[in-house]
PDB file of N, CA and C in Angstrom:
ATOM      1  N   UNK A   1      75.945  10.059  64.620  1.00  0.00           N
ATOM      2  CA  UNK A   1      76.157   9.932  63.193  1.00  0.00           C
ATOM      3  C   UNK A   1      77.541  10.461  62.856  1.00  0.00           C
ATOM      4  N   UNK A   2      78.224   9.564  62.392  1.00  0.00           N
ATOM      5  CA  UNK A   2      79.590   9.692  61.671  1.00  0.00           C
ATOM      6  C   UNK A   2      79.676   9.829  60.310  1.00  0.00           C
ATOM      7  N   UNK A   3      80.623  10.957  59.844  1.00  0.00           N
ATOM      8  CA  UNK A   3      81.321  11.219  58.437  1.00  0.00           C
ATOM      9  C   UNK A   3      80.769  10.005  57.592  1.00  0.00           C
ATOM     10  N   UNK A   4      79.949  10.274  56.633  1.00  0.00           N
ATOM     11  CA  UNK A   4      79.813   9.906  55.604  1.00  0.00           C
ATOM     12  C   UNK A   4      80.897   9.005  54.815  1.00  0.00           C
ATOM     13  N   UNK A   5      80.968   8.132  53.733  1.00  0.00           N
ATOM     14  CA  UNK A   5      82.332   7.812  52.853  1.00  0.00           C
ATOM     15  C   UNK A   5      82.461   9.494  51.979  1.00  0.00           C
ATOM     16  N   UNK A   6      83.926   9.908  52.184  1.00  0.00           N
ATOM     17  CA  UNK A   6      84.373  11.110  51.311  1.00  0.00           C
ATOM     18  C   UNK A   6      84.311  11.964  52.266  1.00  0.00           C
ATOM     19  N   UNK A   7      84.560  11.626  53.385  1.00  0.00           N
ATOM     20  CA  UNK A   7      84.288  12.702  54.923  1.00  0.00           C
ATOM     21  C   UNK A   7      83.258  14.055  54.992  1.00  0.00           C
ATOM     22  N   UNK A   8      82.282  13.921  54.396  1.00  0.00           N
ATOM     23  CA  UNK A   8      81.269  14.584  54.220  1.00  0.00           C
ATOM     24  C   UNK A   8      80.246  14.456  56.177  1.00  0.00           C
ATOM     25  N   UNK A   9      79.832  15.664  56.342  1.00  0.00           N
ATOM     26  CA  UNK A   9      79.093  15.099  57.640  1.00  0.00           C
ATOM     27  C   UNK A   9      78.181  15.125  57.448  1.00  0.00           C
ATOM     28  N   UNK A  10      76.771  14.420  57.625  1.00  0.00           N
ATOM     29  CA  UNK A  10      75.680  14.757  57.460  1.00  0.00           C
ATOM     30  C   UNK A  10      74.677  15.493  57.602  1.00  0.00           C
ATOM     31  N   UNK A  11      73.539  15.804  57.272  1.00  0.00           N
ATOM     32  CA  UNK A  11      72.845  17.138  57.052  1.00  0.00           C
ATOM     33  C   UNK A  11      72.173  16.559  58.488  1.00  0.00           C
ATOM     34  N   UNK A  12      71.556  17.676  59.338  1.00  0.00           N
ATOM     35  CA  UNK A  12      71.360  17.630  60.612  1.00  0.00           C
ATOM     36  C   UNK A  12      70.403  17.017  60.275  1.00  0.00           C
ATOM     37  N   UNK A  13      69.502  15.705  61.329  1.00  0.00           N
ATOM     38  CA  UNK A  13      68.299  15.584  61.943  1.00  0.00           C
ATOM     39  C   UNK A  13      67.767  16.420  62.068  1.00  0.00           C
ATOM     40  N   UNK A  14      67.896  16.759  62.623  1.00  0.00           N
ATOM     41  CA  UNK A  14      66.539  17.646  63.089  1.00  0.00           C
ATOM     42  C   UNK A  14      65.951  18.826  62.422  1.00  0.00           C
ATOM     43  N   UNK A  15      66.332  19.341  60.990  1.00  0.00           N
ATOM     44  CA  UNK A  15      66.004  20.040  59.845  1.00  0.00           C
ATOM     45  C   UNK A  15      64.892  19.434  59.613  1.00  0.00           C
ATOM     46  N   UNK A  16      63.531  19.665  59.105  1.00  0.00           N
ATOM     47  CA  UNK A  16      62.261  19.064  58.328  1.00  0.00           C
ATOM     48  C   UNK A  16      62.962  18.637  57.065  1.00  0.00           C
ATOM     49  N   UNK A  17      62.321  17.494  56.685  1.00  0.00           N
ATOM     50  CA  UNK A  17      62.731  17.221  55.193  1.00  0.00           C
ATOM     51  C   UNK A  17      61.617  16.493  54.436  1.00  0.00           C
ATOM     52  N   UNK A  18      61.872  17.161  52.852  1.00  0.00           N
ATOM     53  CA  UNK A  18      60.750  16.741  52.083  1.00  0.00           C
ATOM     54  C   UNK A  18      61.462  15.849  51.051  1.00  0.00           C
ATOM     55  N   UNK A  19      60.034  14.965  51.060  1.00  0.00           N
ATOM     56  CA  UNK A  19      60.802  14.121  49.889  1.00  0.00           C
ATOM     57  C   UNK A  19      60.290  14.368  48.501  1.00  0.00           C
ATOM     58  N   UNK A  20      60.902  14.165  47.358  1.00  0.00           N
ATOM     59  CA  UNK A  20      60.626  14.092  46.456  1.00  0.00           C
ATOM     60  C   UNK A  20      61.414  13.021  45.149  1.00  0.00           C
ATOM     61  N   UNK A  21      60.109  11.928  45.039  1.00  0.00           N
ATOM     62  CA  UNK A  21      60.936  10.958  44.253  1.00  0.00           C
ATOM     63  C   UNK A  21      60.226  11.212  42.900  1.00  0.00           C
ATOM     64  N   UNK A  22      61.313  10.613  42.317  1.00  0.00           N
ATOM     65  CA  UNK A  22      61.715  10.800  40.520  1.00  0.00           C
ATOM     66  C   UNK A  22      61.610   8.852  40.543  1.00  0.00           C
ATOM     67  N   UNK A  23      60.642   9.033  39.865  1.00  0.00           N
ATOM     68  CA  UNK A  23      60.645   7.872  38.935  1.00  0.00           C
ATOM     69  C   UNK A  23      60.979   7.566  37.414  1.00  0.00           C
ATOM     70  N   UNK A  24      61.737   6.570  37.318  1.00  0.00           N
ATOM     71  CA  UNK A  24      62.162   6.352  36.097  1.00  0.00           C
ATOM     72  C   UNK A  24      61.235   6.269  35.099  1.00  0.00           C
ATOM     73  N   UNK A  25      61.658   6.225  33.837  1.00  0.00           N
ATOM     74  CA  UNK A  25      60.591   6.195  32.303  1.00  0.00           C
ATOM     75  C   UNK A  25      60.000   4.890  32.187  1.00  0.00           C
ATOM     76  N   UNK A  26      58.885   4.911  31.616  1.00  0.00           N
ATOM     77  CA  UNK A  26      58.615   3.461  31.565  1.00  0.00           C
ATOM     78  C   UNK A  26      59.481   2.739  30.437  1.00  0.00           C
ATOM     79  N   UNK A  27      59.577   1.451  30.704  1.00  0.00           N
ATOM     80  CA  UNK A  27      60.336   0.203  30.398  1.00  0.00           C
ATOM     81  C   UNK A  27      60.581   0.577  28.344  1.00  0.00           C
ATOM     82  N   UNK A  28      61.581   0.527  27.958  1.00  0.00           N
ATOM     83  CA  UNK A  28      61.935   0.835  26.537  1.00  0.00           C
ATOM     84  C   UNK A  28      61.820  -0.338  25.933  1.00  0.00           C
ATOM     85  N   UNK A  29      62.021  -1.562  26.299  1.00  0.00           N
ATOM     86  CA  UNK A  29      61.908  -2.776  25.773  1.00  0.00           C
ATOM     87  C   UNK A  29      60.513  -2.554  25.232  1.00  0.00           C
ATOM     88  N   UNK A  30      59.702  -2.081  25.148  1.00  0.00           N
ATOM     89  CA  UNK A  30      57.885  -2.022  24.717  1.00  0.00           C
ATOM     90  C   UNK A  30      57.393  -3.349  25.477  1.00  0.00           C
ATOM     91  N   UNK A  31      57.750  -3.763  26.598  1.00  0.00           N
ATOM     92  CA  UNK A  31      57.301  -5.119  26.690  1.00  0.00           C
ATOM     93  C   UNK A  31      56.249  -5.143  28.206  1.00  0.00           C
ATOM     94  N   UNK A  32      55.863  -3.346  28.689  1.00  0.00           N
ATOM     95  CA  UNK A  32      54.835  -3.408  29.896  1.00  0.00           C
ATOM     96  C   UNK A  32      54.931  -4.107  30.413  1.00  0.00           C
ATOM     97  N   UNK A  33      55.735  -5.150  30.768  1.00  0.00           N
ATOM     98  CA  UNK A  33      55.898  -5.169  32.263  1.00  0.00           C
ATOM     99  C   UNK A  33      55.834  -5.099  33.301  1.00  0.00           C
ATOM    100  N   UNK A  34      54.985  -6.127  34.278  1.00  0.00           N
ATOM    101  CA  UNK A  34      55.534  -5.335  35.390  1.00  0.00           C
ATOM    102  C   UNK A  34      57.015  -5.189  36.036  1.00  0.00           C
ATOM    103  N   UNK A  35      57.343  -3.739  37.193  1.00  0.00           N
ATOM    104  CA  UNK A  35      58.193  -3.894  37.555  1.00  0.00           C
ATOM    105  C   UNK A  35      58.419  -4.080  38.965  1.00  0.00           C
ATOM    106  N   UNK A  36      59.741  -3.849  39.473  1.00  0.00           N
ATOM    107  CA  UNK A  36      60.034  -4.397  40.890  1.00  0.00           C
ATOM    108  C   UNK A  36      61.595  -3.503  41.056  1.00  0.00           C
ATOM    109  N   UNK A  37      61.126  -2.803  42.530  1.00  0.00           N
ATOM    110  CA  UNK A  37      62.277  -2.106  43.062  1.00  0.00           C
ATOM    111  C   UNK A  37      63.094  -2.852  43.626  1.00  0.00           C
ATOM    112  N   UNK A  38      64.348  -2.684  42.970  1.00  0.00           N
ATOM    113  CA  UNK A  38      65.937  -3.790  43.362  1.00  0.00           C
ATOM    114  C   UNK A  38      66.391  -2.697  44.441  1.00  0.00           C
ATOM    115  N   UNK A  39      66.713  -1.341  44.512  1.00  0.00           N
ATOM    116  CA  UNK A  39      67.295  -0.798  45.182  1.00  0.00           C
ATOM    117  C   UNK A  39      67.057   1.164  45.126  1.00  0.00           C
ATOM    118  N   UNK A  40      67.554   2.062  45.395  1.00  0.00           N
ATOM    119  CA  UNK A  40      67.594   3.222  45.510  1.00  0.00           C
ATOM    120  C   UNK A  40      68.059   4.172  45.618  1.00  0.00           C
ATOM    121  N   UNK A  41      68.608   5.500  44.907  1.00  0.00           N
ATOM    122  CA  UNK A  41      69.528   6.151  45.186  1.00  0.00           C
ATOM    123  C   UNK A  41      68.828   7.464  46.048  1.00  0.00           C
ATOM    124  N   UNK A  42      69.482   7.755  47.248  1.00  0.00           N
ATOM    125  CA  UNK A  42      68.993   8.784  47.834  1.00  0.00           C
ATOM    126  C   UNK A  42      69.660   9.932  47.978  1.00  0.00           C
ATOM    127  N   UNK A  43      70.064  10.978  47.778  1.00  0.00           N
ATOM    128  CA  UNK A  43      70.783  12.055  47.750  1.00  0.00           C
ATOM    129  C   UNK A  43      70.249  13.721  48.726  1.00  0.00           C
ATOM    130  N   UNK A  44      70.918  14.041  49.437  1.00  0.00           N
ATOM    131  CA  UNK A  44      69.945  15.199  50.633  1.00  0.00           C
ATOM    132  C   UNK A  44      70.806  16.376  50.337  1.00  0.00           C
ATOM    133  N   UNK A  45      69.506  17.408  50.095  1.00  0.00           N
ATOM    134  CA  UNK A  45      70.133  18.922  49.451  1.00  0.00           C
ATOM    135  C   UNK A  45      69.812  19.735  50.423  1.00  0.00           C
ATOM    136  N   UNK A  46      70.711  21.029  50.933  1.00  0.00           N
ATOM    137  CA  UNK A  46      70.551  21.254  52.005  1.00  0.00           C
ATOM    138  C   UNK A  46      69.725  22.655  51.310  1.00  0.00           C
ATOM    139  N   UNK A  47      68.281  23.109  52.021  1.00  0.00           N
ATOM    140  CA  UNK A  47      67.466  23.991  51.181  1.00  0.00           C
ATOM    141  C   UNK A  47      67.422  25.286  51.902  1.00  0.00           C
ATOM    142  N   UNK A  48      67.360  26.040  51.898  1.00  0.00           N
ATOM    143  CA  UNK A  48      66.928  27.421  52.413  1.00  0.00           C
ATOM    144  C   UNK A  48      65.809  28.423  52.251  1.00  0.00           C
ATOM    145  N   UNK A  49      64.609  27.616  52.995  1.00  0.00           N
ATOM    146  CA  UNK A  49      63.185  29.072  53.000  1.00  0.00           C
ATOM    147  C   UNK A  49      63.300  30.381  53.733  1.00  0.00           C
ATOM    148  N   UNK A  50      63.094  31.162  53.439  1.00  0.00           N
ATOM    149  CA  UNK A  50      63.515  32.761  54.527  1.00  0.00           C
ATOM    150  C   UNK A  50      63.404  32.241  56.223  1.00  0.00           C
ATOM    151  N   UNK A  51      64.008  32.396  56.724  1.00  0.00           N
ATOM    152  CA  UNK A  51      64.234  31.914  58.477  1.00  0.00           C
ATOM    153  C   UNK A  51      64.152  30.742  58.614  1.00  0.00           C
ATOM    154  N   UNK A  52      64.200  29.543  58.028  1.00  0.00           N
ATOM    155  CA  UNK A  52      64.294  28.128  58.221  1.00  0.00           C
ATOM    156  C   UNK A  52      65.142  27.407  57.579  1.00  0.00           C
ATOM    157  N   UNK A  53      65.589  26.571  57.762  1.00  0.00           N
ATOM    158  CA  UNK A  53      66.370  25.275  56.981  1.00  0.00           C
ATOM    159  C   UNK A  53      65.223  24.176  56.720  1.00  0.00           C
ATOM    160  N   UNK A  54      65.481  23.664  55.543  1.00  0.00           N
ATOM    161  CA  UNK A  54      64.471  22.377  55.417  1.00  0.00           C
ATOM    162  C   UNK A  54      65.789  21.131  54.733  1.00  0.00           C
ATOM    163  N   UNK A  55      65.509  20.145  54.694  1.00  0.00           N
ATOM    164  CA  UNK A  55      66.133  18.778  53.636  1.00  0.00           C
ATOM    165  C   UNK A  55      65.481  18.786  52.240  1.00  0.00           C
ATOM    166  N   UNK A  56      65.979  18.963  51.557  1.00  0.00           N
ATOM    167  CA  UNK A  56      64.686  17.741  50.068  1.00  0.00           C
ATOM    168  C   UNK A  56      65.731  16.929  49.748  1.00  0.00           C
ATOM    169  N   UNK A  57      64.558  15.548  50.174  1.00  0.00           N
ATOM    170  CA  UNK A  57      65.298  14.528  49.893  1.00  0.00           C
ATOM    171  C   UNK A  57      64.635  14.348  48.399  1.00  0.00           C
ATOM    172  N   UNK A  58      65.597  13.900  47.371  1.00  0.00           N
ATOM    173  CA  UNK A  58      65.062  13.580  46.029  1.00  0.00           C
ATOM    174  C   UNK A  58      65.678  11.732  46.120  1.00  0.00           C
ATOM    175  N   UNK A  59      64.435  10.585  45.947  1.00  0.00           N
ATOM    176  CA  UNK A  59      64.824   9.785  46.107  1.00  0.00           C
ATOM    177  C   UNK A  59      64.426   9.397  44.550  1.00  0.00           C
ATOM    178  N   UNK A  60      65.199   8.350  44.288  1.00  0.00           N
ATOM    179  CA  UNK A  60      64.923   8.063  42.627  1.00  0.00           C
ATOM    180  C   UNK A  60      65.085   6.065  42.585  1.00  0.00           C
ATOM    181  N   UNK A  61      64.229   5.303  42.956  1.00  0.00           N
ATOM    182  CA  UNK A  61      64.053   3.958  42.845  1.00  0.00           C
ATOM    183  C   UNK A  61      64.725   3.564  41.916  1.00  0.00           C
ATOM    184  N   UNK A  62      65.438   2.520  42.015  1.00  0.00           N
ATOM    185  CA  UNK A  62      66.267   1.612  40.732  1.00  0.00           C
ATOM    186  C   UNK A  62      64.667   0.471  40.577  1.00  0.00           C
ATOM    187  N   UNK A  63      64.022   0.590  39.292  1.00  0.00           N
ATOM    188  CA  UNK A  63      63.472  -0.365  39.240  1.00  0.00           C
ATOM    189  C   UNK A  63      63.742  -1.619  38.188  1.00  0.00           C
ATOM    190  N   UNK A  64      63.500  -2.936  37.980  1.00  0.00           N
ATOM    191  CA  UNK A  64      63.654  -3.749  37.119  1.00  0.00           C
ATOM    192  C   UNK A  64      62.672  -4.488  36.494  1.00  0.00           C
ATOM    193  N   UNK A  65      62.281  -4.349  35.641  1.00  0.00           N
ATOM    194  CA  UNK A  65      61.445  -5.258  34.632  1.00  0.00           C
ATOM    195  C   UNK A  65      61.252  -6.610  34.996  1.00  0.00           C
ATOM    196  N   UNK A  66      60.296  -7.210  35.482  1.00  0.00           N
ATOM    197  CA  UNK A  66      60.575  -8.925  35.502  1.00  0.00           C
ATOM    198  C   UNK A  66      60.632  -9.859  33.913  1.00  0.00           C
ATOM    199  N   UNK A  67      59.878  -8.838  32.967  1.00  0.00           N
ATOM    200  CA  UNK A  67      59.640  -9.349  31.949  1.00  0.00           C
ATOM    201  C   UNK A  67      61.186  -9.372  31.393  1.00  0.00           C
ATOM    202  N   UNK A  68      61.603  -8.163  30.843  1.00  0.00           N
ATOM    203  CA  UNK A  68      62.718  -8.259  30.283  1.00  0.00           C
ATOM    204  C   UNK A  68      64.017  -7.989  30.529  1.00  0.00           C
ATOM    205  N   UNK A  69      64.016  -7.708  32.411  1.00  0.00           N
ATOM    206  CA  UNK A  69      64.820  -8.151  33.045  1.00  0.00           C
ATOM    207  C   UNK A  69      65.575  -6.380  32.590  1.00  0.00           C
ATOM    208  N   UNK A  70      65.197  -5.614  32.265  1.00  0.00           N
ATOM    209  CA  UNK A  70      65.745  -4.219  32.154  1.00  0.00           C
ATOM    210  C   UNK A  70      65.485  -3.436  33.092  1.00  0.00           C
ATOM    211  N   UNK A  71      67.159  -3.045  33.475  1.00  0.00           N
ATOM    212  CA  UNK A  71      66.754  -1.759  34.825  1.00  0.00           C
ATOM    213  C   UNK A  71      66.864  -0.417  34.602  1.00  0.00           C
ATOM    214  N   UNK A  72      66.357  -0.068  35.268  1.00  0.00           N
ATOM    215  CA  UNK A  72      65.757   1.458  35.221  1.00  0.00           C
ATOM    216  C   UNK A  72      65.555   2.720  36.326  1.00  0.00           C
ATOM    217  N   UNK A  73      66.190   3.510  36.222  1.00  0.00           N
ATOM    218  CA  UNK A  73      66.208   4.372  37.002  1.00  0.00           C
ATOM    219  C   UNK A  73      66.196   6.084  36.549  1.00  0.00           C
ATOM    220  N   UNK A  74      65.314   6.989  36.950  1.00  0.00           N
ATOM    221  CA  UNK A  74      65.382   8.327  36.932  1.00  0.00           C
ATOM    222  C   UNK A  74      66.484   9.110  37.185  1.00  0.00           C
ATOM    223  N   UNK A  75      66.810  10.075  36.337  1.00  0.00           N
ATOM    224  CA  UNK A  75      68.614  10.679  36.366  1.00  0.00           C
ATOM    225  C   UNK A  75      68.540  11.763  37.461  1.00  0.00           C
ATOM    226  N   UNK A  76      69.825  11.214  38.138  1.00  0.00           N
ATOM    227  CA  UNK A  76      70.064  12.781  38.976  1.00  0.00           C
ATOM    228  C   UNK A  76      69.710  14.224  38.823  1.00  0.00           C
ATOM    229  N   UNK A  77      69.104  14.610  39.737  1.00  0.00           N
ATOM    230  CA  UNK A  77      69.069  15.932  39.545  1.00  0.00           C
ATOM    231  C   UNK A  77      69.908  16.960  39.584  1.00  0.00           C
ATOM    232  N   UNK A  78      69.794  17.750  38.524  1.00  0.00           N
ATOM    233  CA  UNK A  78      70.629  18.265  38.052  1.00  0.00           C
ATOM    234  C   UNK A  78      70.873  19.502  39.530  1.00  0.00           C
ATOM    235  N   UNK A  79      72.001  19.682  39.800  1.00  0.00           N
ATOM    236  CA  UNK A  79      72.735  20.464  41.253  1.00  0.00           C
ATOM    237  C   UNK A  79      73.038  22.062  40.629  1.00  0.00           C
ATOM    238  N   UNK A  80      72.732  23.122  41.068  1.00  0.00           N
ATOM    239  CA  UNK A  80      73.370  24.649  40.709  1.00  0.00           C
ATOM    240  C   UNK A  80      74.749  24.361  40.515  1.00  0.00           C
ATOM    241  N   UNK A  81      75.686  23.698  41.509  1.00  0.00           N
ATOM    242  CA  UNK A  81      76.901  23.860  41.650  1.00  0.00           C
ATOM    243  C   UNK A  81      76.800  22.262  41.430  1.00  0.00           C
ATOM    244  N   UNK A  82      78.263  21.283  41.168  1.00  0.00           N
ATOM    245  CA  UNK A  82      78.605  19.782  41.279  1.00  0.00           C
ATOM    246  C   UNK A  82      78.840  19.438  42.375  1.00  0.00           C
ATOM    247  N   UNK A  83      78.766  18.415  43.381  1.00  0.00           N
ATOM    248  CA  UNK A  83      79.268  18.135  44.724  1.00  0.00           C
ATOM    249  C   UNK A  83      78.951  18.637  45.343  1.00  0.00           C
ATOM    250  N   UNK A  84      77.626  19.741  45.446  1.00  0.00           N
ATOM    251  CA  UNK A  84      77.521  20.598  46.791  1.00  0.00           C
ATOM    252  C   UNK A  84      76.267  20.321  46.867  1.00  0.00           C
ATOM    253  N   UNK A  85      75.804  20.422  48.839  1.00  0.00           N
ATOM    254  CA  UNK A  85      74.671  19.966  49.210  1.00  0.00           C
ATOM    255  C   UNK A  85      73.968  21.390  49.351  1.00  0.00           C
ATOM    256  N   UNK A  86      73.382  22.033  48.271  1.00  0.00           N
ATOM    257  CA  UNK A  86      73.222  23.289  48.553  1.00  0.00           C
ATOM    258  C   UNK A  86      71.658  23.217  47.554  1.00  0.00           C
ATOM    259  N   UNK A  87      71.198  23.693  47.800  1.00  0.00           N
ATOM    260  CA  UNK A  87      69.638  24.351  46.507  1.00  0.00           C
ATOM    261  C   UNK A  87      70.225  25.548  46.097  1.00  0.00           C
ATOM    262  N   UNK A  88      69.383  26.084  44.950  1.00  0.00           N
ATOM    263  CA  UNK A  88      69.028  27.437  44.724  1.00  0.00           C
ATOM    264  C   UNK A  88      69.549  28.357  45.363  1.00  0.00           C
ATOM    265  N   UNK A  89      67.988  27.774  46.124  1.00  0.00           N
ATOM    266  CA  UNK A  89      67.046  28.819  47.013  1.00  0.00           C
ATOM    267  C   UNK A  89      68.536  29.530  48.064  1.00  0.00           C
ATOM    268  N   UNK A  90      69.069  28.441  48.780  1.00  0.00           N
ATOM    269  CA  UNK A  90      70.183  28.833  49.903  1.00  0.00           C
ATOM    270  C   UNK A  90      71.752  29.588  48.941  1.00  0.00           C
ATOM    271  N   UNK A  91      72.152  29.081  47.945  1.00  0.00           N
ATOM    272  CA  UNK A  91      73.250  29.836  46.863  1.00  0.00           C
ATOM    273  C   UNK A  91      72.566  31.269  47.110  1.00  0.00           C
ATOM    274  N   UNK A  92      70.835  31.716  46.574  1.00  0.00           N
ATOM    275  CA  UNK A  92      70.740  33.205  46.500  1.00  0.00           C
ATOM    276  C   UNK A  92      70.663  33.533  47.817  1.00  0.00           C
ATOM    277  N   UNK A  93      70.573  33.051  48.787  1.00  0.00           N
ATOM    278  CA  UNK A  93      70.372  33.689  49.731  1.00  0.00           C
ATOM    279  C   UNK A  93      71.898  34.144  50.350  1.00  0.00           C
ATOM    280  N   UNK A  94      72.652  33.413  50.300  1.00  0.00           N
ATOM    281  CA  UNK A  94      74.013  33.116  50.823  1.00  0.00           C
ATOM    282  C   UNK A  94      74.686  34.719  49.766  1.00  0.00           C
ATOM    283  N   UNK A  95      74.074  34.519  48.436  1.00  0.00           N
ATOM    284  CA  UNK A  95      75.106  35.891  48.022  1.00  0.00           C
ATOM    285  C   UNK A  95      74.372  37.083  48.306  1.00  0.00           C
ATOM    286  N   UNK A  96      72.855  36.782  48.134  1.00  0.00           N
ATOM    287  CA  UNK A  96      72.059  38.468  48.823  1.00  0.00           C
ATOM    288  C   UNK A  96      72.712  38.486  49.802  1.00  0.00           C
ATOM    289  N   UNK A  97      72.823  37.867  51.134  1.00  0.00           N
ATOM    290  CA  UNK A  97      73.540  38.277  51.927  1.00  0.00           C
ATOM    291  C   UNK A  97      75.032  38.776  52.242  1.00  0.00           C
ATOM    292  N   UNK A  98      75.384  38.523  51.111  1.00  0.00           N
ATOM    293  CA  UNK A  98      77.217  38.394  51.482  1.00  0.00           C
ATOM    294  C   UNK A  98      77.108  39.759  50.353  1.00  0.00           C
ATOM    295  N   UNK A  99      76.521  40.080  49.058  1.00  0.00           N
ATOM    296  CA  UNK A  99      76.612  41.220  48.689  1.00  0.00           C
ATOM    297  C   UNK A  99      75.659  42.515  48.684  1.00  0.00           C
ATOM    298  N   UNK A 100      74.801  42.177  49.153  1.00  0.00           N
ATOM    299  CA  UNK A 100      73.448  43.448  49.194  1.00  0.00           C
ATOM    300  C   UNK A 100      73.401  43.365  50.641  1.00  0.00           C
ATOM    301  N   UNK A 101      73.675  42.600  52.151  1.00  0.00           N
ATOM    302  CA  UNK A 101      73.375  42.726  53.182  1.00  0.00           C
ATOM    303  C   UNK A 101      74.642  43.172  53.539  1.00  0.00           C
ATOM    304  N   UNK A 102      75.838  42.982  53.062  1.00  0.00           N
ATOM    305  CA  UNK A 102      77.109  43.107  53.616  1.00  0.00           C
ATOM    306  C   UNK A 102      77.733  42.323  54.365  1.00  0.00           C
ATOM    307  N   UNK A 103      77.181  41.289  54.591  1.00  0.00           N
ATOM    308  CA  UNK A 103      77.683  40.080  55.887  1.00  0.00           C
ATOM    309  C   UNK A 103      78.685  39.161  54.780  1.00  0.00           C
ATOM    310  N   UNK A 104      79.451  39.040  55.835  1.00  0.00           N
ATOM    311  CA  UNK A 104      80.682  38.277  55.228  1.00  0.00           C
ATOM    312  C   UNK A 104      80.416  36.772  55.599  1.00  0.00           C
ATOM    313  N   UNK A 105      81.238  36.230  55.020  1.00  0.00           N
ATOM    314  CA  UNK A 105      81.026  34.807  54.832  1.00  0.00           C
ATOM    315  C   UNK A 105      81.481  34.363  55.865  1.00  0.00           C
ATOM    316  N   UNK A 106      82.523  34.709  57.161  1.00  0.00           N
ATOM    317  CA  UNK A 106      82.384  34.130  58.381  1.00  0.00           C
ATOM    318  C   UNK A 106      80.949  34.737  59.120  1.00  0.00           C
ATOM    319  N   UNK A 107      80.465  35.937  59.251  1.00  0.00           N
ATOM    320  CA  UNK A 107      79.628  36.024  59.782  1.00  0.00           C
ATOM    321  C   UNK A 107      78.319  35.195  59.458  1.00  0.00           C
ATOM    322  N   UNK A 108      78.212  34.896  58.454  1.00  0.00           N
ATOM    323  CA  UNK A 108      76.882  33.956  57.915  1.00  0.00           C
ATOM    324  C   UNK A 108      77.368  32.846  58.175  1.00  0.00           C
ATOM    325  N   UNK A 109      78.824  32.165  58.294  1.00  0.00           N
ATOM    326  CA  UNK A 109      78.575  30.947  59.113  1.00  0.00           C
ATOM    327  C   UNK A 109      78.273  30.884  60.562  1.00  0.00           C
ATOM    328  N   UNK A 110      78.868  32.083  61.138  1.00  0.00           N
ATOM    329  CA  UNK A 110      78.070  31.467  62.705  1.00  0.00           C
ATOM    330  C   UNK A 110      76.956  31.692  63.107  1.00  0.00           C
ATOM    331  N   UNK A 111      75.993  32.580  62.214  1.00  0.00           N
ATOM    332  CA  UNK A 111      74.977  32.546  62.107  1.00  0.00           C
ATOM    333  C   UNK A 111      73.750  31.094  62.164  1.00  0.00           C
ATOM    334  N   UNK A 112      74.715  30.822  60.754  1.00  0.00           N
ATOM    335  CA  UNK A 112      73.873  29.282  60.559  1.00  0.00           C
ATOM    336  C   UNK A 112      74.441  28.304  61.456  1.00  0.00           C
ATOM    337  N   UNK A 113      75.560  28.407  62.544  1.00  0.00           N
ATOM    338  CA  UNK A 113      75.793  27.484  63.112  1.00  0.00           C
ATOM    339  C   UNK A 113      74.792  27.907  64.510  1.00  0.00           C
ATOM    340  N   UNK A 114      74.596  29.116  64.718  1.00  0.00           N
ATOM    341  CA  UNK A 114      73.519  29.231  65.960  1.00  0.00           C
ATOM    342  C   UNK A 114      72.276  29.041  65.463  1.00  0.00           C
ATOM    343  N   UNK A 115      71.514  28.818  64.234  1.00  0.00           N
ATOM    344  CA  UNK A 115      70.351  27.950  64.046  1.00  0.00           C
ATOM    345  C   UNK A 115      70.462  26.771  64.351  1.00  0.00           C
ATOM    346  N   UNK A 116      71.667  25.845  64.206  1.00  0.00           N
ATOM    347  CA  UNK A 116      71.868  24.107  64.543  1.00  0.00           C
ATOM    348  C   UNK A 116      72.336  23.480  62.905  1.00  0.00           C
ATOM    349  N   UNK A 117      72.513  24.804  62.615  1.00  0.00           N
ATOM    350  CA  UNK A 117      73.227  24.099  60.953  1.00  0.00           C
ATOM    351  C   UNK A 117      74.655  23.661  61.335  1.00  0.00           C
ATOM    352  N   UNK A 118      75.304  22.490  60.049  1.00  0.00           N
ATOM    353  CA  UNK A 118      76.652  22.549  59.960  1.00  0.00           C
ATOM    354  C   UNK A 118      77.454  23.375  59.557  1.00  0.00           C
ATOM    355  N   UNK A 119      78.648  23.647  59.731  1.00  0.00           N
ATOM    356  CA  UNK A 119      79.162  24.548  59.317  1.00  0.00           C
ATOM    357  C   UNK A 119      79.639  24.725  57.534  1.00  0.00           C
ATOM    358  N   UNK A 120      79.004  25.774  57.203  1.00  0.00           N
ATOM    359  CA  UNK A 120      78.912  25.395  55.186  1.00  0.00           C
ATOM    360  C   UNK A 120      80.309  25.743  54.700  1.00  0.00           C
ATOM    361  N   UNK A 121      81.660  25.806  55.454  1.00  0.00           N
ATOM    362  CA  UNK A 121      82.741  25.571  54.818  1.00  0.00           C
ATOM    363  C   UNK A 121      82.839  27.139  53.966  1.00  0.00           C
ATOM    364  N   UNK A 122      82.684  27.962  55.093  1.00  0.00           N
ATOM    365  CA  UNK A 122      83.201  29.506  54.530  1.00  0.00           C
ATOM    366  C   UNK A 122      84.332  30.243  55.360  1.00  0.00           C
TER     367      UNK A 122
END
C-alpha cells in the first residue's frame, strides 16, 4: 500500500477496525421514496483504547431518491483537530502522556512505532 492522494500513508492493516455508518436524513422532497446507494464516503480515524490501537471507520452512503432524483448524504464527522487522523480518545492520551507521564514526544513515537503504528509526525 502506497501514499494516499496528499501523501498521507495509510492507517496500518493490521489495527482492528470498527465501523460505524451515518446515514443520511430522510428524503426533504416529502416524496418517501425509495432510495438507492450511488456511492460512499469513507474516512479512517486512528483511535486509541489503553494498550491497543483500533480503526473507526465512519462510513456515510451517498444515497439518491429514485422518486425525486435528490441526493443525500450524512455530514462528516466532526474531527477534535481538522485534517488529522486522530480520535479523542488518542489526543488525551498523547498529552497525559507527554504532560503528567513526562514522555516526550519523540519517545511516544517510538513507542508507537514498536506496537506496528505509523509514525504520528512528532
Amino acid at each position: 500500500m502506497g501514499p494516499q492522494p496528499g501523501g498521507r500513508v495509510p492507517l496500518p492493516a493490521h489495527f482492528p477496525r470498527q465501523t460505524v455508518d451515518h446515514q443520511p436524513s430522510p428524503c426533504s422532497g416529502g416524496c418517501n421514496g425509495p432510495s438507492a446507494q450511488i456511492d460512499e464516503a469513507v474516512s479512517e480515524v486512528l483511535d486509541y483504547v489503553p494498550a491497543r490501537f483500533r480503526v473507526i471507520r465512519h462510513v456515510r452512503p451517498r444515497l439518491v431518491c429514485r422518486s425525486c432524483e435528490q441526493i443525500r448524504q450524512a455530514p462528516a464527522v466532526d474531527l477534535p483537530l481538522p485534517k488529522v487522523m486522530a480520535s479523542s480518545a488518542l489526543l488525551a492520551h498523547l498529552v497525559v502522556s507527554r504532560f503528567v507521564d513526562h514522555q516526550p514526544w519523540h519517545r511516544q513515537s517510538v513507542i508507537f512505532r514498536g506496537w506496528g503504528c505509523i509514525s504520528i509526525g512528532m
